[in-house]
PDB file of N, CA and C in Angstrom:
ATOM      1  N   UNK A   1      53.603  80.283  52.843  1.00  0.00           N
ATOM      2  CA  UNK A   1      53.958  81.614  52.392  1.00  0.00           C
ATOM      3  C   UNK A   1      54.608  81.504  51.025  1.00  0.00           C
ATOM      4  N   UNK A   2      53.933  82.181  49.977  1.00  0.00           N
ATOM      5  CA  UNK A   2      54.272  81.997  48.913  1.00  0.00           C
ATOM      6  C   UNK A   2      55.364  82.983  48.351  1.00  0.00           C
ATOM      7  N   UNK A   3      56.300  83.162  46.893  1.00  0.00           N
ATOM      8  CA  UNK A   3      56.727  83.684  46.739  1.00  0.00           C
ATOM      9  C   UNK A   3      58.426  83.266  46.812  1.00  0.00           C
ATOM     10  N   UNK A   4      58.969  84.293  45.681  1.00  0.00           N
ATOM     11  CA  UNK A   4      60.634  83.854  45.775  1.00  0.00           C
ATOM     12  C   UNK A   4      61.251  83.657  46.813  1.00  0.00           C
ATOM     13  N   UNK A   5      62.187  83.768  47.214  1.00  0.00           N
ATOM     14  CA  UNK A   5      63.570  83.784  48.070  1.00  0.00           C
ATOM     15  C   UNK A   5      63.908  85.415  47.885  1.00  0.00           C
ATOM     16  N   UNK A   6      63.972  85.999  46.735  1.00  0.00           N
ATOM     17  CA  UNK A   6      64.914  86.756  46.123  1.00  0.00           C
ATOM     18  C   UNK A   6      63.264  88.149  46.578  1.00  0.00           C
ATOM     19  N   UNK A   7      61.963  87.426  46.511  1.00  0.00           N
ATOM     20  CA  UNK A   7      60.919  88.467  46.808  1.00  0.00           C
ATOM     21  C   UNK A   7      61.208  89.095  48.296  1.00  0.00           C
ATOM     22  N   UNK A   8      61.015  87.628  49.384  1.00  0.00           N
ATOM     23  CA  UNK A   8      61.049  87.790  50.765  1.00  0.00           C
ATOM     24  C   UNK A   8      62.409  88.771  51.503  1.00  0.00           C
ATOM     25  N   UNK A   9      63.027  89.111  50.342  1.00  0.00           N
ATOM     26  CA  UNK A   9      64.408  89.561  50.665  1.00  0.00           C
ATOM     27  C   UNK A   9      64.281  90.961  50.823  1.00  0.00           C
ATOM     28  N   UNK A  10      63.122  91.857  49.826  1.00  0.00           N
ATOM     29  CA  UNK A  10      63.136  92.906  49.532  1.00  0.00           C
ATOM     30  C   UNK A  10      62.794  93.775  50.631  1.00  0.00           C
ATOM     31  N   UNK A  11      63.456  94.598  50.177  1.00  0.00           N
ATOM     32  CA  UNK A  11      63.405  95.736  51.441  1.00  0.00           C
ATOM     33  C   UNK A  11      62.433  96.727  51.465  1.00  0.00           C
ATOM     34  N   UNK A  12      61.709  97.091  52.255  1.00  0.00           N
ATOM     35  CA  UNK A  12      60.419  97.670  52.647  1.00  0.00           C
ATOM     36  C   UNK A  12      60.687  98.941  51.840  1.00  0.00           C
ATOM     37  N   UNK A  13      61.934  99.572  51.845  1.00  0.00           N
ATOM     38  CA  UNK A  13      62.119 100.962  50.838  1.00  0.00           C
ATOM     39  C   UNK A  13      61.737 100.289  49.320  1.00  0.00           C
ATOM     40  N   UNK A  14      61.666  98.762  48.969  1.00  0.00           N
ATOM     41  CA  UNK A  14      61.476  99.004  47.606  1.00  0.00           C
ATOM     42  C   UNK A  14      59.877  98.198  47.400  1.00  0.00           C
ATOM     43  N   UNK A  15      59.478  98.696  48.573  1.00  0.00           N
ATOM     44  CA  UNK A  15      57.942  98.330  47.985  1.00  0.00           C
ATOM     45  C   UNK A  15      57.158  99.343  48.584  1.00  0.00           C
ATOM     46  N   UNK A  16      56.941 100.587  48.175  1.00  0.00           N
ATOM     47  CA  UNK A  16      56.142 101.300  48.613  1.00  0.00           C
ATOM     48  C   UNK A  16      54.704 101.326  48.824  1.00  0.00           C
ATOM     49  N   UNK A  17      53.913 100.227  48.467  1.00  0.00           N
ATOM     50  CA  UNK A  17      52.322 100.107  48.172  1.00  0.00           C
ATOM     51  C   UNK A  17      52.281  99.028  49.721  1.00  0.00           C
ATOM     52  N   UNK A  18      53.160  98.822  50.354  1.00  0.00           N
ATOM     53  CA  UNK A  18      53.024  98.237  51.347  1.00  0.00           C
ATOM     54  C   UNK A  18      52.844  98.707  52.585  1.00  0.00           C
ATOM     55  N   UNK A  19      52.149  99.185  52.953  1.00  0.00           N
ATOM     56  CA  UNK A  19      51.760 100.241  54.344  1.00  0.00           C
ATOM     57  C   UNK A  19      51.754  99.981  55.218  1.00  0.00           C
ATOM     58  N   UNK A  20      51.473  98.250  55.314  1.00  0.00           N
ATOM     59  CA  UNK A  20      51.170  98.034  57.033  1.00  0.00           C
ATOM     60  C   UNK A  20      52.955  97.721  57.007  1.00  0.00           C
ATOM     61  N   UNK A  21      53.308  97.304  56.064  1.00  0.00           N
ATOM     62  CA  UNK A  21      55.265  96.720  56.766  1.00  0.00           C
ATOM     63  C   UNK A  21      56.013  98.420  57.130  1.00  0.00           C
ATOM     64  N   UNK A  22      55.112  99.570  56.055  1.00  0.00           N
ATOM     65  CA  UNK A  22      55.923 100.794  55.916  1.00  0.00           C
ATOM     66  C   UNK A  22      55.037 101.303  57.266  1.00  0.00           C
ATOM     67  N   UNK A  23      54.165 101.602  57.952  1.00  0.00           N
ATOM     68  CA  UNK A  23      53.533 101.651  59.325  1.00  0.00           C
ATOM     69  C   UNK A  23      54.728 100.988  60.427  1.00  0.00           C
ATOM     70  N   UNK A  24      54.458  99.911  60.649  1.00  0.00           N
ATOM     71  CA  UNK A  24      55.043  99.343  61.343  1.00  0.00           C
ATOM     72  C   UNK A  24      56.792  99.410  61.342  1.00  0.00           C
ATOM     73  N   UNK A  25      57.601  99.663  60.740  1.00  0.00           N
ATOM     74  CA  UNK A  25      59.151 100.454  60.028  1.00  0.00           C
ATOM     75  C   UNK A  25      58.804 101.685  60.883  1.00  0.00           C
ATOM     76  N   UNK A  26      58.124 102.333  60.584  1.00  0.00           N
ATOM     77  CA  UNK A  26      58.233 104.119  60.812  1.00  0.00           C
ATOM     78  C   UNK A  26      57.936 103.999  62.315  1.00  0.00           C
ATOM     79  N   UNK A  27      56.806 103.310  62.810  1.00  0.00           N
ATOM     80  CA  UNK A  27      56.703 103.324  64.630  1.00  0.00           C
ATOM     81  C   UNK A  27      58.271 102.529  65.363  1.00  0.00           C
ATOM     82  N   UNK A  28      58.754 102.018  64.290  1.00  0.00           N
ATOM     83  CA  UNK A  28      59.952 101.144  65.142  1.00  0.00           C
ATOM     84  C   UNK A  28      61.317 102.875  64.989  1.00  0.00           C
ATOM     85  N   UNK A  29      61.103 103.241  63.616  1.00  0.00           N
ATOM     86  CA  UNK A  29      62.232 104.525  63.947  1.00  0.00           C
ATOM     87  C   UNK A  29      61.426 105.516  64.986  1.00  0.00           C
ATOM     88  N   UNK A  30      60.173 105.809  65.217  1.00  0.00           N
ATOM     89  CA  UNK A  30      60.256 106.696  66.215  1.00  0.00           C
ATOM     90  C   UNK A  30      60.559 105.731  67.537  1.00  0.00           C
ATOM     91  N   UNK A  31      60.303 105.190  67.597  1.00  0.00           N
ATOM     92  CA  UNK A  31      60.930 104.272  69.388  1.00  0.00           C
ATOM     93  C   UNK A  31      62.055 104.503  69.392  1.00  0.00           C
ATOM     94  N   UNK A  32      62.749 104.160  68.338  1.00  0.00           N
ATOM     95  CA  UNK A  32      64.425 104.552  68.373  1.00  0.00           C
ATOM     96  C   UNK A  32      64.859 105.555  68.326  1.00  0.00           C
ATOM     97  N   UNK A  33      64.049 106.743  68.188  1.00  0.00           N
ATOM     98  CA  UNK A  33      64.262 107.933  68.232  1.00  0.00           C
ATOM     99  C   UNK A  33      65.040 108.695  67.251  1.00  0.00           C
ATOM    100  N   UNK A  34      64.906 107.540  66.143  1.00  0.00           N
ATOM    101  CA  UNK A  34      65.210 107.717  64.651  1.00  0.00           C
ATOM    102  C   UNK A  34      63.757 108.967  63.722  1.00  0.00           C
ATOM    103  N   UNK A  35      63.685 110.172  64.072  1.00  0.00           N
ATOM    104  CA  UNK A  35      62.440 110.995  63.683  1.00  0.00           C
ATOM    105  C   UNK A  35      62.523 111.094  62.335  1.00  0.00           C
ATOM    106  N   UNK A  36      63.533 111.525  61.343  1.00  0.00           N
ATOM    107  CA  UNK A  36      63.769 112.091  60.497  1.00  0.00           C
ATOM    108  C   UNK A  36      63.450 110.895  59.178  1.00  0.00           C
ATOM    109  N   UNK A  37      63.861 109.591  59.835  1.00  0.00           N
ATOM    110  CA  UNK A  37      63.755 108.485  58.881  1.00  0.00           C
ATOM    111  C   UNK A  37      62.152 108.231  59.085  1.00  0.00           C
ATOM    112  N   UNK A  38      61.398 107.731  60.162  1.00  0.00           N
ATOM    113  CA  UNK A  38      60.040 107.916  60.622  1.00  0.00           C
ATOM    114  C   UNK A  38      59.407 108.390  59.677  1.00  0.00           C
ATOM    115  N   UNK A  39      59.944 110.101  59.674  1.00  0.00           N
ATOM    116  CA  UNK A  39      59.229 110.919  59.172  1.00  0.00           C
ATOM    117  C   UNK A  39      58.726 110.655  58.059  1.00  0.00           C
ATOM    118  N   UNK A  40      60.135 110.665  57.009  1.00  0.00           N
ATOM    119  CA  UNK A  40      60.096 109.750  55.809  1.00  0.00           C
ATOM    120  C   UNK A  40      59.114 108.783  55.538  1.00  0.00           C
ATOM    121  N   UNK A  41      58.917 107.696  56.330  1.00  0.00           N
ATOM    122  CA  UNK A  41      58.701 106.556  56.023  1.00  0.00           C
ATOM    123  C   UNK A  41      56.557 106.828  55.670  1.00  0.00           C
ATOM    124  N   UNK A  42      56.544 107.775  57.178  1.00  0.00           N
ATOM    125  CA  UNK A  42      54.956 108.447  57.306  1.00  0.00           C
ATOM    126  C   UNK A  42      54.667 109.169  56.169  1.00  0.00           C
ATOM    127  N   UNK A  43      55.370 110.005  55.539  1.00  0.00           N
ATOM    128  CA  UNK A  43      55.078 110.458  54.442  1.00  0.00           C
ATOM    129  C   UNK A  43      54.874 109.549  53.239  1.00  0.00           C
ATOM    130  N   UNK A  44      55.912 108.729  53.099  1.00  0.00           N
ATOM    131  CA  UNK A  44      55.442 107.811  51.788  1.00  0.00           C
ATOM    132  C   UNK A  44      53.913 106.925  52.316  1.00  0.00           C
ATOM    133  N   UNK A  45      53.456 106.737  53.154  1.00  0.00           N
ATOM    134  CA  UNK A  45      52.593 106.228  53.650  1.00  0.00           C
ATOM    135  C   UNK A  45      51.364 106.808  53.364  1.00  0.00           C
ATOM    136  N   UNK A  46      51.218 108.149  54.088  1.00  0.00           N
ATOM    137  CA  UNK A  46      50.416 108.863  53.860  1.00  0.00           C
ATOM    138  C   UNK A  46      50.211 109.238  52.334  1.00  0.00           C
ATOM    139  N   UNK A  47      50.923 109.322  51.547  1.00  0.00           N
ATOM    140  CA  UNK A  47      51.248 109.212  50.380  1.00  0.00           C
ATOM    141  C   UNK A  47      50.416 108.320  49.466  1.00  0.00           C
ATOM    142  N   UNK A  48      50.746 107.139  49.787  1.00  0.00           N
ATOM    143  CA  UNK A  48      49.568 106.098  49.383  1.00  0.00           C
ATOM    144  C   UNK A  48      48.646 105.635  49.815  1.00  0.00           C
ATOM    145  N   UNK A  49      48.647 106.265  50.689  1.00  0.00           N
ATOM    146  CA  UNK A  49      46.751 105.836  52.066  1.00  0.00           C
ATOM    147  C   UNK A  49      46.814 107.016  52.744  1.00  0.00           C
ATOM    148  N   UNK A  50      46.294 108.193  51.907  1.00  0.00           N
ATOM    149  CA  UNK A  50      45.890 109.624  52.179  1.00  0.00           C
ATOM    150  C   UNK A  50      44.615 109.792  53.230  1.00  0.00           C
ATOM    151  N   UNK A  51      43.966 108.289  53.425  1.00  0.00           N
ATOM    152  CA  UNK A  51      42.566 108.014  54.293  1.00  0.00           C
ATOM    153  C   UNK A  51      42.784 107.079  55.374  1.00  0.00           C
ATOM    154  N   UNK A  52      44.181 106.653  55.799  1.00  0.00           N
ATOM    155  CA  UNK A  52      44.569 105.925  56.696  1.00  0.00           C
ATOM    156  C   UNK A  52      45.404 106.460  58.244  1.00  0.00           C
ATOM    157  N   UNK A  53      44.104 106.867  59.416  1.00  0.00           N
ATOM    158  CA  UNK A  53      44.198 107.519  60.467  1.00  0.00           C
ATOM    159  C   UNK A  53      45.375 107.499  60.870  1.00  0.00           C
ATOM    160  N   UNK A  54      45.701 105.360  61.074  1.00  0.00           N
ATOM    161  CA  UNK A  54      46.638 105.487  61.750  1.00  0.00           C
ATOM    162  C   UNK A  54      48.159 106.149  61.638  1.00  0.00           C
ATOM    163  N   UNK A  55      48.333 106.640  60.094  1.00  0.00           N
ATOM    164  CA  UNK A  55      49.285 106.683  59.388  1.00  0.00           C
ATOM    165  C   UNK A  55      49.192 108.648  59.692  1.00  0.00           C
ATOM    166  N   UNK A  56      48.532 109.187  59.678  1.00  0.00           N
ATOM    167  CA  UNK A  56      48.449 110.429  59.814  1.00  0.00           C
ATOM    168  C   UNK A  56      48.385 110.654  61.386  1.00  0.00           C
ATOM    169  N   UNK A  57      48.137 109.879  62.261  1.00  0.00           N
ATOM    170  CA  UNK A  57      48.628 110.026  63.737  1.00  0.00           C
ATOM    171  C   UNK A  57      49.989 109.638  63.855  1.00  0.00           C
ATOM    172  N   UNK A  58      50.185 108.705  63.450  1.00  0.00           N
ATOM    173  CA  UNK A  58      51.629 108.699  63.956  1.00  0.00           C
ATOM    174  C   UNK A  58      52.715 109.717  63.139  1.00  0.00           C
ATOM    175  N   UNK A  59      52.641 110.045  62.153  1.00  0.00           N
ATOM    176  CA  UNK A  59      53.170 111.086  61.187  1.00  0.00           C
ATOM    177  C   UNK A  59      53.191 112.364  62.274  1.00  0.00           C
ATOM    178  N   UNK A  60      51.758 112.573  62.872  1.00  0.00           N
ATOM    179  CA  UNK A  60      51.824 114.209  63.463  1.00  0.00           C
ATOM    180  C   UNK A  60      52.501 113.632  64.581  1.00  0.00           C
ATOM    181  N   UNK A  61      52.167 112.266  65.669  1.00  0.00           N
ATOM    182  CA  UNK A  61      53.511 112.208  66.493  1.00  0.00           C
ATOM    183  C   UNK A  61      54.656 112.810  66.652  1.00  0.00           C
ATOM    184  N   UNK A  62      55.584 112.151  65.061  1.00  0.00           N
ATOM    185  CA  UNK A  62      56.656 112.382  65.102  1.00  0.00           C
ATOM    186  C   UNK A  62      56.499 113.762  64.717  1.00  0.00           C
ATOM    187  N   UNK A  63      56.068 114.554  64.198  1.00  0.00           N
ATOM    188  CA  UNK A  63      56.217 116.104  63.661  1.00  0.00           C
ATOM    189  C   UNK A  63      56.073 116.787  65.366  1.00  0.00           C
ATOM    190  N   UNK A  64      54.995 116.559  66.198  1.00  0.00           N
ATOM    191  CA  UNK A  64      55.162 116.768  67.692  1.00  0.00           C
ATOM    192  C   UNK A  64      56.321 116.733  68.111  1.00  0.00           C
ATOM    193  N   UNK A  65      56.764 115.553  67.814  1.00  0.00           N
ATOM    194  CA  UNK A  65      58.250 115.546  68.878  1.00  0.00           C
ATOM    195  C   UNK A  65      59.138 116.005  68.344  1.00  0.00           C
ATOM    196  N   UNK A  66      59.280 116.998  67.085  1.00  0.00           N
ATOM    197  CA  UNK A  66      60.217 117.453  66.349  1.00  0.00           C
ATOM    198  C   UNK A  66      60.026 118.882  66.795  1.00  0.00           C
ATOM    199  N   UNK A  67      58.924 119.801  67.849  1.00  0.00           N
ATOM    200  CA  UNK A  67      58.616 120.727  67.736  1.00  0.00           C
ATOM    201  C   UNK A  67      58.065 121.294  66.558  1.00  0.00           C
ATOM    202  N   UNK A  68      57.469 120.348  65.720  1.00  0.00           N
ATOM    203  CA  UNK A  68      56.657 120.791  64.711  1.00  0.00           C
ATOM    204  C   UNK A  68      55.091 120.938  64.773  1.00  0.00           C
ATOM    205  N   UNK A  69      54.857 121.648  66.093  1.00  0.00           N
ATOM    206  CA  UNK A  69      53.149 121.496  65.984  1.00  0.00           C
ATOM    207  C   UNK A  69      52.248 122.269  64.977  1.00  0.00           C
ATOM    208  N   UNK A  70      52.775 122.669  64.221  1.00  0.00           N
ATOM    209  CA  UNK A  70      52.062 123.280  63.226  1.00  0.00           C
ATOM    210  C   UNK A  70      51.729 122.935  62.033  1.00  0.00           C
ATOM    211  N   UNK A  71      52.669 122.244  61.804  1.00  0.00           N
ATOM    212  CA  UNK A  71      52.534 121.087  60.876  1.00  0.00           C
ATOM    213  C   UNK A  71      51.599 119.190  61.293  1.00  0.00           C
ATOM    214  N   UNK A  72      51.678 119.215  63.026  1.00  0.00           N
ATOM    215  CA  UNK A  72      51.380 118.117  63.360  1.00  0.00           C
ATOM    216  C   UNK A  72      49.795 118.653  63.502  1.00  0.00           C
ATOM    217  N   UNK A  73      48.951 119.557  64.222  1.00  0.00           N
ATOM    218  CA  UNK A  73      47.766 119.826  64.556  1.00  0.00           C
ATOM    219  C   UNK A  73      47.218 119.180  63.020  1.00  0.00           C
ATOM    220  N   UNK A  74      46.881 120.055  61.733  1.00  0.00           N
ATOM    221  CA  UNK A  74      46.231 119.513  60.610  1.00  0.00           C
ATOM    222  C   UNK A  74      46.010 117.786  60.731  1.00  0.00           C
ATOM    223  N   UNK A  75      47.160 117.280  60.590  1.00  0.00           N
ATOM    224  CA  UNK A  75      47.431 115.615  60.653  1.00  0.00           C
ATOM    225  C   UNK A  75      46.356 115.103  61.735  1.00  0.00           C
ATOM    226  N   UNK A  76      46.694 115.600  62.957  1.00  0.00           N
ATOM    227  CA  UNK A  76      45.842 115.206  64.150  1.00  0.00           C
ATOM    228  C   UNK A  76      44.681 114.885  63.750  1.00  0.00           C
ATOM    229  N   UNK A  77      44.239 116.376  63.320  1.00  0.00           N
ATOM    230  CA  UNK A  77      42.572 116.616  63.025  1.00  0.00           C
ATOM    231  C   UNK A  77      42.171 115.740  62.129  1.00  0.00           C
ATOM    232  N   UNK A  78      42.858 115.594  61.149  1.00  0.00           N
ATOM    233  CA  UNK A  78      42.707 114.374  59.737  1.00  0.00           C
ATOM    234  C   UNK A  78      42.482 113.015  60.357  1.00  0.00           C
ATOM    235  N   UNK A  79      43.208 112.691  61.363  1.00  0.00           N
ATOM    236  CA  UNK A  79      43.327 111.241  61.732  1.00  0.00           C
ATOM    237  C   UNK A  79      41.897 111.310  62.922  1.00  0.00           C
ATOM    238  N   UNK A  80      41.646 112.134  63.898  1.00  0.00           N
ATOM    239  CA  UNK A  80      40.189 112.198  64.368  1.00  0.00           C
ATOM    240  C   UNK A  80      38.729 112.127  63.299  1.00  0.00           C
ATOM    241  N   UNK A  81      39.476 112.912  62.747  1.00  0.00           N
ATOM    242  CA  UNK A  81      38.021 113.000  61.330  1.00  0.00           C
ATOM    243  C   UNK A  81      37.653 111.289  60.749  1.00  0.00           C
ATOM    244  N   UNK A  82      39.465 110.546  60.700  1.00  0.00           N
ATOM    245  CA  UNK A  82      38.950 109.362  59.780  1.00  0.00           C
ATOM    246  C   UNK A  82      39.421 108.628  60.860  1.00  0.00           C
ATOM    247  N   UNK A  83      39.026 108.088  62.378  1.00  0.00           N
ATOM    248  CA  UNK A  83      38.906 107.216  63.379  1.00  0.00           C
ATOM    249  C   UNK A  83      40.097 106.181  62.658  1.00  0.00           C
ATOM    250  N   UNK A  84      40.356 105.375  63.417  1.00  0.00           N
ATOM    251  CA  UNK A  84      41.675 104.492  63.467  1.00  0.00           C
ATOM    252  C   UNK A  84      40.712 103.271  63.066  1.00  0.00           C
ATOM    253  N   UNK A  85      40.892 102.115  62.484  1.00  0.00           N
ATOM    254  CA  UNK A  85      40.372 100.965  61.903  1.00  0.00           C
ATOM    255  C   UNK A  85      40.744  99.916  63.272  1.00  0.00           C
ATOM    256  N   UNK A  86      41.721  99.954  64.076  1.00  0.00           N
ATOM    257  CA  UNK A  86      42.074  99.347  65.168  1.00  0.00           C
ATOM    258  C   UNK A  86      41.218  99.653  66.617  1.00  0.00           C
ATOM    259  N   UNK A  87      40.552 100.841  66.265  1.00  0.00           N
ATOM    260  CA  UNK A  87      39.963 101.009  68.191  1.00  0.00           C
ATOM    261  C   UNK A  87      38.704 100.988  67.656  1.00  0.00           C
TER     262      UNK A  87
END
């Protein structure tokens, strides 16, 4: 594994082009029932992978469990339209 000391250190907030570490961050705050940070994290995501299912399902997740289905249905439909790269 290549790379600084001072690289491996950096924190997932300061690399935003990183999706699968910023994916994987945002499913660990919704388990914790951390939504609001989640939320966050799905948005910068979606943000930079506007075509990445999994990132727009779990985004409307957390907007679901916020009582936000109105905002979560669109997302849904987006993430059916572009199938998950994993199933």
């Amino acid at each position: 594994m290549g790379g600084s000391a001072e690289n491996r250190r950096t924190p997932v907030g300061g690399i935003p082009h990183d999706l699968e570490a910023r994916g994987w961050r945002a499913r660990l705050l919704t388990w914790m029932d951390r939504l609001p940070e989640a939320e966050s994290e799905y948005r910068v995501g979606t943000h930079f992978s506007s075509n990445d299912g999994d990132l727009q399902e779990g985004l409307a997740g957390v907007l679901a469990r916020q009582q936000r289905f109105r905002e979560a249905l669109p997302l849904l439909n987006r993430a059916i339209e572009l199938g998950s790269p994993q199933k």
